[in-house]
C-alpha atoms as a PDB file:
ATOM      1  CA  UNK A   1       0.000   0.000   0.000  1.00  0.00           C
ATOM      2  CA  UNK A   2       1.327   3.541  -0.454  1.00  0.00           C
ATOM      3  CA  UNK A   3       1.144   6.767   1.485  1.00  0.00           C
ATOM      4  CA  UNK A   4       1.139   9.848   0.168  1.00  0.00           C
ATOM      5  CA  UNK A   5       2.946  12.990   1.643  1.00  0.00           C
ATOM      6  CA  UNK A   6       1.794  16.789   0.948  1.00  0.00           C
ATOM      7  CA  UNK A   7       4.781  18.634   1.975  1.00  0.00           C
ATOM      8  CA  UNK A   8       5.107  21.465  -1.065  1.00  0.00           C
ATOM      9  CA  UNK A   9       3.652  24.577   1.470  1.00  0.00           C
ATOM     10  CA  UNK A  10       5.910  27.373   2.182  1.00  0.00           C
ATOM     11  CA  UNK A  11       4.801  27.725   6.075  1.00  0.00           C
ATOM     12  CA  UNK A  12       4.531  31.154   6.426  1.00  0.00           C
ATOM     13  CA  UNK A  13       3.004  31.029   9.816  1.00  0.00           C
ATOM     14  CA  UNK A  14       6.596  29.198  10.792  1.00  0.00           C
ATOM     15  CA  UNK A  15       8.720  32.089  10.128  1.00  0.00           C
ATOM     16  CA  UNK A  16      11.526  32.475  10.855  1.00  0.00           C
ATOM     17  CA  UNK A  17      12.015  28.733  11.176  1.00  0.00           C
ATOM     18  CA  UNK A  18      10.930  28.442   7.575  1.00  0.00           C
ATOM     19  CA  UNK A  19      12.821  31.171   5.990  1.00  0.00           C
ATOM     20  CA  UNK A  20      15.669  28.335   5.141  1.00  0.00           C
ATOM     21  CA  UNK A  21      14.092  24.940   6.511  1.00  0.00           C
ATOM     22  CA  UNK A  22      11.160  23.495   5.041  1.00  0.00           C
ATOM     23  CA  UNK A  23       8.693  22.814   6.950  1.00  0.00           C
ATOM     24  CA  UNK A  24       8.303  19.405   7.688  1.00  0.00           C
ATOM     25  CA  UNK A  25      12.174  19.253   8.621  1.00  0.00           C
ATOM     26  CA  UNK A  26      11.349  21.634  11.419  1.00  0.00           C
ATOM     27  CA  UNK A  27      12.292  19.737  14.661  1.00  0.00           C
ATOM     28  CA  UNK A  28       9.658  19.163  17.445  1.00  0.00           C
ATOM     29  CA  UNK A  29      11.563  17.532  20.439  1.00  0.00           C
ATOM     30  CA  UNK A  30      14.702  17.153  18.664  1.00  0.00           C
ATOM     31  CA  UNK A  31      12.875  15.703  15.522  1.00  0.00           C
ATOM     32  CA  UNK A  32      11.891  16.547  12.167  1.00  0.00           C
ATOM     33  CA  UNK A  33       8.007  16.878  12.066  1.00  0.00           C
ATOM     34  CA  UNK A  34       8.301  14.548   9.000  1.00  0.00           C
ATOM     35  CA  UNK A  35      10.226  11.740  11.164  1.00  0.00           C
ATOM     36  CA  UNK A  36       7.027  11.432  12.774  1.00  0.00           C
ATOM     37  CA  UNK A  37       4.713  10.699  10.236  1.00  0.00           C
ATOM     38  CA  UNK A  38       7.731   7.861   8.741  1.00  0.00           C
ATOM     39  CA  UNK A  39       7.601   6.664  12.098  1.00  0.00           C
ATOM     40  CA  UNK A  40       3.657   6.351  12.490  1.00  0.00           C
ATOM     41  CA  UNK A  41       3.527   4.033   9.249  1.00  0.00           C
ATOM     42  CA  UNK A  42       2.507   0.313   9.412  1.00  0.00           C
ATOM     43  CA  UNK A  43       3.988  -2.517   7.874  1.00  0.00           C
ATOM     44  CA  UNK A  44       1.815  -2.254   5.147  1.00  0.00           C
ATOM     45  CA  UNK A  45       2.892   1.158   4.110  1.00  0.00           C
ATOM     46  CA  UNK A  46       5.388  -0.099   1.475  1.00  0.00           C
ATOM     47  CA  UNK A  47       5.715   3.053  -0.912  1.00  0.00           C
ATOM     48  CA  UNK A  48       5.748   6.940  -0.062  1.00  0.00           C
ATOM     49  CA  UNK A  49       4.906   9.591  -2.232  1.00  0.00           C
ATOM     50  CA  UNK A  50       6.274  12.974  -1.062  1.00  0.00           C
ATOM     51  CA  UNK A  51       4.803  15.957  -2.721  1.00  0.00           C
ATOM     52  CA  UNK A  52       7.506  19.067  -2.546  1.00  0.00           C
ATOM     53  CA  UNK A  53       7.786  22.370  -3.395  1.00  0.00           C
ATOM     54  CA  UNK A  54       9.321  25.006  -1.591  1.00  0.00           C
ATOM     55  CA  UNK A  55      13.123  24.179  -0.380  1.00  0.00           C
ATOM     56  CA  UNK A  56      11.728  20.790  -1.501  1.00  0.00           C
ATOM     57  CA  UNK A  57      15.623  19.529  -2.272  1.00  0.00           C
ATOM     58  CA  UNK A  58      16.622  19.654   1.200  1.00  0.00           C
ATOM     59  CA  UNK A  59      13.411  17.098   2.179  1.00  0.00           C
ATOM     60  CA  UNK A  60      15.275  15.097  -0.411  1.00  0.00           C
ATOM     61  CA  UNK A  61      18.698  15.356   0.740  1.00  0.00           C
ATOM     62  CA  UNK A  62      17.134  14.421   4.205  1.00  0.00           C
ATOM     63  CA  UNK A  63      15.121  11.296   3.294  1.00  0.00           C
ATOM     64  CA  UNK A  64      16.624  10.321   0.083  1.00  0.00           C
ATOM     65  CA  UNK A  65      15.296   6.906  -1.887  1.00  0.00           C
ATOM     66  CA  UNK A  66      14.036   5.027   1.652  1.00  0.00           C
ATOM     67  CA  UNK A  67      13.396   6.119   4.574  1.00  0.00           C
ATOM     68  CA  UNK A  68      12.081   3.409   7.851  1.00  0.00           C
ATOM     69  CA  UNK A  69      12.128   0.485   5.263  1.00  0.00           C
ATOM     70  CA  UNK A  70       9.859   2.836   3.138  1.00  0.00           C
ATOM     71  CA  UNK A  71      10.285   3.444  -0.793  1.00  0.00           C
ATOM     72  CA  UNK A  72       9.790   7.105  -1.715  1.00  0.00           C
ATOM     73  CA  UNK A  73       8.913   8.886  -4.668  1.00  0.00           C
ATOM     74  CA  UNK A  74       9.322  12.633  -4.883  1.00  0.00           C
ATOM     75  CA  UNK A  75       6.803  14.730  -7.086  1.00  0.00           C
ATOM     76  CA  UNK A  76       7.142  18.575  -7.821  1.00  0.00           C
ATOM     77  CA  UNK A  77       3.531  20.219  -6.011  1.00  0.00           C
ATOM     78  CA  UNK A  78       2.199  23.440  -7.172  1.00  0.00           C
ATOM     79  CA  UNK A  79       1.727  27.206  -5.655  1.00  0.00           C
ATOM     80  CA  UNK A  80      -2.183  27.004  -6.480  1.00  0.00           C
ATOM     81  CA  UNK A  81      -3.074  25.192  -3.322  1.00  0.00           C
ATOM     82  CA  UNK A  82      -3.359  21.974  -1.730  1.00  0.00           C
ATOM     83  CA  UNK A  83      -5.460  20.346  -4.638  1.00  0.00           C
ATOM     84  CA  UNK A  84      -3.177  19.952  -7.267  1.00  0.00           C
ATOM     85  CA  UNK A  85      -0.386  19.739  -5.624  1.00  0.00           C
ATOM     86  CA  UNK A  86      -2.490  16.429  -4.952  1.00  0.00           C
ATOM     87  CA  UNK A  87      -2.625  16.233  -8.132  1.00  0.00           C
ATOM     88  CA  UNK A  88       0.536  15.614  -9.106  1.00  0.00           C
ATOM     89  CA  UNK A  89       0.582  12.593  -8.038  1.00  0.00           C
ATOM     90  CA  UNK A  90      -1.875  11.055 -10.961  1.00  0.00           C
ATOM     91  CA  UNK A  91       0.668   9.173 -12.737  1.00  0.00           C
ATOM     92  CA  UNK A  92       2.076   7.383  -9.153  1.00  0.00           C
ATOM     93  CA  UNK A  93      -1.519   6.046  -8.291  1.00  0.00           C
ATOM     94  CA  UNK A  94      -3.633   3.521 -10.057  1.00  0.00           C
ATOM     95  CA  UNK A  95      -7.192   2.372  -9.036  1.00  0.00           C
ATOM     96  CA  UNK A  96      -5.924   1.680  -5.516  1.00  0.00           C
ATOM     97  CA  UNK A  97      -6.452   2.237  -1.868  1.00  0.00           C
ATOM     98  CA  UNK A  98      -4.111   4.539  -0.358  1.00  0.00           C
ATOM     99  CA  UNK A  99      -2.872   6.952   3.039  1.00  0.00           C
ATOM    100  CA  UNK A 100      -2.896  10.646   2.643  1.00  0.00           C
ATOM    101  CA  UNK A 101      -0.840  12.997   5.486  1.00  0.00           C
ATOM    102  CA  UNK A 102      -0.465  16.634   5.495  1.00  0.00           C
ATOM    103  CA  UNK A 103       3.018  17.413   5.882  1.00  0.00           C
ATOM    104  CA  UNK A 104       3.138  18.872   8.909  1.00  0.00           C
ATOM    105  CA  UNK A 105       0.773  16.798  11.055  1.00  0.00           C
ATOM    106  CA  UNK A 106       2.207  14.857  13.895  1.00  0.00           C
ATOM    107  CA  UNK A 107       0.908  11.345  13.353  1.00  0.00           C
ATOM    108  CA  UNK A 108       0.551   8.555  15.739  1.00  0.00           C
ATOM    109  CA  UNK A 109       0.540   5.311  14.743  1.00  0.00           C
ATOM    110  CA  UNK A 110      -2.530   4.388  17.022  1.00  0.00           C
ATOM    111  CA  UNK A 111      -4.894   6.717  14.944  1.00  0.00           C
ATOM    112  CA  UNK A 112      -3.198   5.771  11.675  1.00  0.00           C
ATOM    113  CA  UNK A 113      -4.401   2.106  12.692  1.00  0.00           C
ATOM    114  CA  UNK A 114      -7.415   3.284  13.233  1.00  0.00           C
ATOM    115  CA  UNK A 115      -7.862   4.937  10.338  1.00  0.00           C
ATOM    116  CA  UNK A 116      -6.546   2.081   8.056  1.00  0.00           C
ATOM    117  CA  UNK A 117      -9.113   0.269   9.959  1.00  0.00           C
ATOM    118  CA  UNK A 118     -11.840   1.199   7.232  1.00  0.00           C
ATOM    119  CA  UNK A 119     -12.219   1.291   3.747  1.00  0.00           C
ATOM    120  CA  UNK A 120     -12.545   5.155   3.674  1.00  0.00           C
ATOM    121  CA  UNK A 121     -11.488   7.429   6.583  1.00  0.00           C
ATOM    122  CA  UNK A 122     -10.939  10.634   7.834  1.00  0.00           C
ATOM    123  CA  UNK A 123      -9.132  11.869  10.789  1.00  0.00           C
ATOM    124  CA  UNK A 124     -11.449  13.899  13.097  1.00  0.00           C
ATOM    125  CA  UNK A 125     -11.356  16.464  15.953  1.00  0.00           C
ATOM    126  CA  UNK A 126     -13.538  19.298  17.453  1.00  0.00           C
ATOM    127  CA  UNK A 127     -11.346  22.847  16.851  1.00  0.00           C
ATOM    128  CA  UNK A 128     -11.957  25.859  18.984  1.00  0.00           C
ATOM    129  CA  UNK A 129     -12.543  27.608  15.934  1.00  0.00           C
ATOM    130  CA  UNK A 130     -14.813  25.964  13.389  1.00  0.00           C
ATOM    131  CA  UNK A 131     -13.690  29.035  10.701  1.00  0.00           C
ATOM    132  CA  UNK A 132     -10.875  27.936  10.380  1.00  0.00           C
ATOM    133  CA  UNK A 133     -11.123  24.295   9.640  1.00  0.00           C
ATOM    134  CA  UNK A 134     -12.664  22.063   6.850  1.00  0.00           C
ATOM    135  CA  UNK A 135     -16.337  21.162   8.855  1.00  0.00           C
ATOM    136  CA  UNK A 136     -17.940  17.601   8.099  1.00  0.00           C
ATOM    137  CA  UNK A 137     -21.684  16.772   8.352  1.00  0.00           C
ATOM    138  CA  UNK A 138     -22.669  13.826   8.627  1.00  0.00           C
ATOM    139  CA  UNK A 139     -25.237  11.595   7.801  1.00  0.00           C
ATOM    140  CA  UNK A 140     -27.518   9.574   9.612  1.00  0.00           C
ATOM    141  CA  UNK A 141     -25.277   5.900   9.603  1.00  0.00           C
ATOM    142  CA  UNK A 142     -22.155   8.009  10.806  1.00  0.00           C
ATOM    143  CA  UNK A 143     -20.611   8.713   7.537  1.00  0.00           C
ATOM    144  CA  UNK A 144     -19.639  11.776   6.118  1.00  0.00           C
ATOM    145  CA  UNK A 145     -21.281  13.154   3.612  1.00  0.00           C
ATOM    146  CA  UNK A 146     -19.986  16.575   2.804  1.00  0.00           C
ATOM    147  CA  UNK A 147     -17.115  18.789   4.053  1.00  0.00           C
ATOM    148  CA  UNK A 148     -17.131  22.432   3.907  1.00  0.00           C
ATOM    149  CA  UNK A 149     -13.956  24.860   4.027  1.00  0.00           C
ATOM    150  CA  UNK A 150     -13.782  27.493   7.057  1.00  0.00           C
ATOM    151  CA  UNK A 151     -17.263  28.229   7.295  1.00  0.00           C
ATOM    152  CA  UNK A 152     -18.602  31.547   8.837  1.00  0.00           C
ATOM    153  CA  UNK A 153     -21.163  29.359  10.249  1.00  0.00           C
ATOM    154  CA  UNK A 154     -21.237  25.922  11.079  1.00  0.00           C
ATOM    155  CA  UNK A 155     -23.987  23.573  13.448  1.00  0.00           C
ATOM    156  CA  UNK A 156     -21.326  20.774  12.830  1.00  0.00           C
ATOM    157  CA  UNK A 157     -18.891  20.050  15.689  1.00  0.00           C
ATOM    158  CA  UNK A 158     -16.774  17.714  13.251  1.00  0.00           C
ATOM    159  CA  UNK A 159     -13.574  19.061  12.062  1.00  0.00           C
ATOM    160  CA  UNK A 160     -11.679  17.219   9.492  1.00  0.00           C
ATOM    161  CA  UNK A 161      -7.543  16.257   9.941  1.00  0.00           C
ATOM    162  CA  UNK A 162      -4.544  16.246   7.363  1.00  0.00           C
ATOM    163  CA  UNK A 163      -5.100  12.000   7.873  1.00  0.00           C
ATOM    164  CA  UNK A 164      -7.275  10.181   5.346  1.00  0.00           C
ATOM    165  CA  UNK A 165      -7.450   7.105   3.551  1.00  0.00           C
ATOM    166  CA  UNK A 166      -9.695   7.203  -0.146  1.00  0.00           C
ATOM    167  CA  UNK A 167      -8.848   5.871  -3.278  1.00  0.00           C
ATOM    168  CA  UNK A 168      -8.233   6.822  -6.613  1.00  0.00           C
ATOM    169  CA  UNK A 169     -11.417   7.882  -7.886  1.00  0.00           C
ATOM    170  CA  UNK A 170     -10.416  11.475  -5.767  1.00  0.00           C
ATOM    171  CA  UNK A 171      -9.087  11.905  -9.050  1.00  0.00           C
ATOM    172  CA  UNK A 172     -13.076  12.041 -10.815  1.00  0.00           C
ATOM    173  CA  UNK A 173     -13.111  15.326  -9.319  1.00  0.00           C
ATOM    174  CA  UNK A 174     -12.480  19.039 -10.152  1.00  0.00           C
ATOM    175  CA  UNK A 175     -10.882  21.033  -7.470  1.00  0.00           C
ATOM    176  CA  UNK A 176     -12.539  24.253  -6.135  1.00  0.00           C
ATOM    177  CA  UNK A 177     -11.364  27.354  -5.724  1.00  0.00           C
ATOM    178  CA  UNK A 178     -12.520  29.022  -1.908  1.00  0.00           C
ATOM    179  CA  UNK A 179     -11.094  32.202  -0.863  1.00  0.00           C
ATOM    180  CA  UNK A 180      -8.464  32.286  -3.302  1.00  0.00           C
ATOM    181  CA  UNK A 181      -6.692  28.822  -3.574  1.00  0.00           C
ATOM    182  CA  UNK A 182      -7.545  25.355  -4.615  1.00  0.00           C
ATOM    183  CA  UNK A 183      -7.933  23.051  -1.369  1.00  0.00           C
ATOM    184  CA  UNK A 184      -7.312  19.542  -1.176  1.00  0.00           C
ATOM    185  CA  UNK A 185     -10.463  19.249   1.046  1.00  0.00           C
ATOM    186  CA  UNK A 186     -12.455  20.691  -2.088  1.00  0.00           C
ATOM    187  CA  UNK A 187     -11.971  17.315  -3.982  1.00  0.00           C
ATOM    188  CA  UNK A 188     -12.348  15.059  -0.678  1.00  0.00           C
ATOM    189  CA  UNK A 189     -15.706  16.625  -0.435  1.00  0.00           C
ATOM    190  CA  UNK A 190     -17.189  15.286  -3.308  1.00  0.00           C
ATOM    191  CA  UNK A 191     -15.271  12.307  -2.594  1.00  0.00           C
ATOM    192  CA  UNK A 192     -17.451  11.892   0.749  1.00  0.00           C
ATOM    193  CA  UNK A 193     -20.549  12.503  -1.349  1.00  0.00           C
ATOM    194  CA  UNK A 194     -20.055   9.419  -3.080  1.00  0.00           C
ATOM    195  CA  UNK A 195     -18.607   6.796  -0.710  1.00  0.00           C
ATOM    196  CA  UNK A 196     -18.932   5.778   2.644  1.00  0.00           C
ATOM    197  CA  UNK A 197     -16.242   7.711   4.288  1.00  0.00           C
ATOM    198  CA  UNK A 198     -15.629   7.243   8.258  1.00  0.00           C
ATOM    199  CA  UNK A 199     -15.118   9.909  10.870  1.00  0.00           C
ATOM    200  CA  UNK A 200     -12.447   8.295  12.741  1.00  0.00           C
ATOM    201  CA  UNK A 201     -11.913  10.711  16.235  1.00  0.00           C
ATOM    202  CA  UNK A 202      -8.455  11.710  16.719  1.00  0.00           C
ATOM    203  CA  UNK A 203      -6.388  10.266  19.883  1.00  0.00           C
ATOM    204  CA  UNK A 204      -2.749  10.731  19.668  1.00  0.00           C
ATOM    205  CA  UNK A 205      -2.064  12.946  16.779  1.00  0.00           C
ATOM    206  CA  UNK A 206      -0.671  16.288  17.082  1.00  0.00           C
ATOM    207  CA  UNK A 207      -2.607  18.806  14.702  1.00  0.00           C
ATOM    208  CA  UNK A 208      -2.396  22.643  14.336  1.00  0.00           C
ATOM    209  CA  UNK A 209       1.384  22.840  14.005  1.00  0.00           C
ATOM    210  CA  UNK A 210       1.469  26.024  12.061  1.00  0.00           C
ATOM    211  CA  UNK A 211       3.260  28.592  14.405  1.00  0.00           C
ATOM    212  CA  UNK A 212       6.573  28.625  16.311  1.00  0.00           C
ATOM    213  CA  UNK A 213       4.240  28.803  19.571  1.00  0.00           C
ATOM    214  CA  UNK A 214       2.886  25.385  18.659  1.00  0.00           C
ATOM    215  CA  UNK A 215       6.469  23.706  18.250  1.00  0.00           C
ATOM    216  CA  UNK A 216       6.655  24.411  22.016  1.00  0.00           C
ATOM    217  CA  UNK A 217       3.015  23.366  22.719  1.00  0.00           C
ATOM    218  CA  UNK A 218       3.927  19.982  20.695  1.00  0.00           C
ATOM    219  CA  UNK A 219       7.365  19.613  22.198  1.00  0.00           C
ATOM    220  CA  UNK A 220       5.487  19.764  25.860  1.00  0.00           C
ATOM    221  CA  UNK A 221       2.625  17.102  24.567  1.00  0.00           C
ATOM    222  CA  UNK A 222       5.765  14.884  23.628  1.00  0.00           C
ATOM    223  CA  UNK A 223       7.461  15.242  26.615  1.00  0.00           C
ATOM    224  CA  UNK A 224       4.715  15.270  29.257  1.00  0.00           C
ATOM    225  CA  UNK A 225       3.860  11.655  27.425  1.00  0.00           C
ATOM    226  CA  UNK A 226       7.846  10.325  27.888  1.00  0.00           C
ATOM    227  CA  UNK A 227       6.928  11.255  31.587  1.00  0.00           C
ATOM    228  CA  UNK A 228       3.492   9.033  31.242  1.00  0.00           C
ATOM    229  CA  UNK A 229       5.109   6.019  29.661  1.00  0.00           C
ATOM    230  CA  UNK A 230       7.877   5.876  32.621  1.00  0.00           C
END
């Protein structure tokens, strides 16, 4: 099975740790936020994909061919959004079942289990702020059945997480453009509309890493845990 990696974002937010390091190489306890997400992967995660863009040789340099046992493939992502950077990775992907992680989430491997656990999955958790999230509603078995991008108003509690698992037919669908770029979540939307997606409620996983104040909220999650697990 293979995994695919968005990591092409410039993370503005992460300045001035991103004005020469890429993103997911930013460390988080003394690791790159990427190590993470190689570490989180199951056995059965036997090929990554790893979209790049911005500084994108030096996530290169750092992983090179295999990484954990994994095989990786590198694809050049795009400055229109999420969604076709996605999209870019067409040719690697053929009528098959596969992981999708934002580049800078900080995966566990208990909800990537969890997650792998069903045909079709998201990632869930309930944000503070449902503006500034991708909202899913649901229907009545417990499936999602549509996702909408930082709503100014929302009756859902459901927030959706850079952790999915779909399959190639994400690829039957346009992209939409919402406040000027071309989310990812646009396409998984319509995805939901037509298959039986899960919400799968988040445990472990770190999300929101987008500032340097949340490298220091992440690096006290990690180590308050160490202190748990003595």
């Amino acid at each position: 099975m293979k995994a695919v990696i968005l990591a092409a974002g410039e993370g503005t937010r992460m300045r001035p740790l991103t004005l020469t390091t890429p993103k997911p190489l930013v460390p988080v306890n003394g690791k790159p936020i990427m190590e993470y997400i190689f570490d989180s992967l199951p056995h059965e995660i036997t090929q990554v994909i790893i979209v790049t863009l911005y500084l994108g040789d030096k996530i290169k340099k750092h992983f090179g061919e295999a990484w954990n046992g994994k095989q990786i493939t590198y694809v050049d992502g795009s400055n229109k959004g999420t969604a076709y950077s996605f999209l870019a990775t067409k040719e690697y992907l053929a009528n098959e079942r596969f992981l999708l992680i934002q580049g800078d989430e900080l995966t566990d491997k208990v909800d990537i289990d969890n997650c792998l656990a069903h045909e079709f999955s998201l990632l869930t958790f309930e944000p503070q702020d449902p503006t500034t999230c991708g909202m899913a509603y649901l229907r009545p078995d417990g499936t999602i059945k549509r996702i909408i991008e930082k709503p100014t108003k929302t009756i859902s509690k459901i927030a959706v997480n850079g952790v999915m698992v779909l399959n190639t037919d994400i690829f039957w669908y346009v992209p939409a453009l919402t406040k000027g770029e071309f989310y990812f979540s646009s396409m998984v939307d319509k995805f939901t509309r037509a298959h039986n997606v899960v919400p799968v409620q988040l445990q472990k996983t770190i999300i929101g890493i987008t500032s340097p104040e949340d490298i220091e909220r992440a690096t006290k999650i990690l180590e308050m845990r160490k202190i748990d697990d003595l």
